[in-house]
Protein backbone atom coordinates (compact mmCIF):
# COMPACT_ATOMS: atom_id res chain seq x y z
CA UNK A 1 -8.98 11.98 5.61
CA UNK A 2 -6.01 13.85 6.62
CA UNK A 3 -2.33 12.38 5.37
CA UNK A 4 -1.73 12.07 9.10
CA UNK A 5 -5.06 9.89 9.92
CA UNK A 6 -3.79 7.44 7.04
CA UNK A 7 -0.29 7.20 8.63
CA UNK A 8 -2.02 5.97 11.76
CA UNK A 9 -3.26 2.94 9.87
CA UNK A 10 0.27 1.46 8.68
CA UNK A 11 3.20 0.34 10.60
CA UNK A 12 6.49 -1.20 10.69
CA UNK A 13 7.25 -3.96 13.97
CA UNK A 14 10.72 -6.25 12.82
CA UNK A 15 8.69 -9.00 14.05
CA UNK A 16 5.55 -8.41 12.05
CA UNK A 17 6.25 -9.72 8.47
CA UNK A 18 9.96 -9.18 8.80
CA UNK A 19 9.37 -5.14 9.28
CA UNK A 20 7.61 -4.43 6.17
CA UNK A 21 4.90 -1.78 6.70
CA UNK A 22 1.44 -3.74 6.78
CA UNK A 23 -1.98 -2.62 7.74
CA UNK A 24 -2.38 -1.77 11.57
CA UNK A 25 -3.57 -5.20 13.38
CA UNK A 26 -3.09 -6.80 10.56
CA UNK A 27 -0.48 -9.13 8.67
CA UNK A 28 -1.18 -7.65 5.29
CA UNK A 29 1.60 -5.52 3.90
CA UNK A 30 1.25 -2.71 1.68
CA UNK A 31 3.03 -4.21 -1.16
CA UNK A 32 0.56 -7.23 -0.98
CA UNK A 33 -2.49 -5.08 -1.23
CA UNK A 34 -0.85 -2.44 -3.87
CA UNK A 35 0.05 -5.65 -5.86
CA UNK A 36 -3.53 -6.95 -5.31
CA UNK A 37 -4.93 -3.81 -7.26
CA UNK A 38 -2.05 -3.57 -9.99
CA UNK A 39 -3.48 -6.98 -10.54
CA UNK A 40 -7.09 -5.40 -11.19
CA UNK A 41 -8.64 -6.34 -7.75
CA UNK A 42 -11.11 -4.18 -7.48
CA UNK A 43 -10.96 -1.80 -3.46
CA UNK A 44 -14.32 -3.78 -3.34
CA UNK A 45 -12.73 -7.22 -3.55
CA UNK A 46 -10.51 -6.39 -1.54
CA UNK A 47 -12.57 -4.98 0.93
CA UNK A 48 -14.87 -8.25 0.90
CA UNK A 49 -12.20 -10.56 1.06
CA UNK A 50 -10.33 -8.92 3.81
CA UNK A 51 -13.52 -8.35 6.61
CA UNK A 52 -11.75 -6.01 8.71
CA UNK A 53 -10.07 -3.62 6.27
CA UNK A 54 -11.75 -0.74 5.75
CA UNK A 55 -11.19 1.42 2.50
CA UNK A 56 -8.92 4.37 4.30
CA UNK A 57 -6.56 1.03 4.79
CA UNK A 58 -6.22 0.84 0.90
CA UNK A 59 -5.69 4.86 0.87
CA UNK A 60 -3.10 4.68 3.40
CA UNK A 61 -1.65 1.97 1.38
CA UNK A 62 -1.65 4.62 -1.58
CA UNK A 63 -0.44 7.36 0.50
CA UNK A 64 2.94 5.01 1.56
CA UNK A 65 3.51 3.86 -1.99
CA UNK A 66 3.09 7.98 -3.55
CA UNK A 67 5.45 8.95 -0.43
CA UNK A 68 8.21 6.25 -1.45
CA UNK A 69 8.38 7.57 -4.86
CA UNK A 70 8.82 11.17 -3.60
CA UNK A 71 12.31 11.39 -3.93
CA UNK A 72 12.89 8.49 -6.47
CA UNK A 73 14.40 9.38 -9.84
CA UNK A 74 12.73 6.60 -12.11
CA UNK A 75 14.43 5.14 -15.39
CA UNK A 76 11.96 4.05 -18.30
CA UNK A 77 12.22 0.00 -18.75
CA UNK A 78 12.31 0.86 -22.33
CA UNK A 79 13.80 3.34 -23.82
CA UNK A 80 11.03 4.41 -26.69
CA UNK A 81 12.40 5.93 -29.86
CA UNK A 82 12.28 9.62 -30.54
């Protein structure tokens, strides 16, 4: 599916979930459902727990997180030793 397609699927309304992007018709945000699978919930969980998601939802979820960090200069946590 085209980066465009996924796009479709996510949007931000200031009176859905104070204007965090979520899922299109939905109330789930992106940062619930990325924090879902950082916390080893598998797309199928998700996809069984959530009926009417289907898994180009979770892509476009992926697609809005990579696109966030585009231009984000990240600083290690922890600085490891040389």
């Amino acid at each position: 599916m085209k980066d465009e397609q996924l796009w479709e699927r996510i949007i931000c309304n200031p009176n859905v979930m104070a204007g965090k992007p979520v899922i299109k018709g939905t109330r789930l945000t992106v940062e619930y459902l990325l924090n879902l699978r950082a916390h080893r919930a598998s797309e199928d969980e998700i996809l069984s727990e959530y009926a009417g998601l289907d898994i180009e939802d979770i892509q476009a979820c992926y697609l809005a997180a990579s696109k966030s960090l585009e231009k984000t200069a990240f600083l290690p946590l922890t600085l490891e030793a040389a």
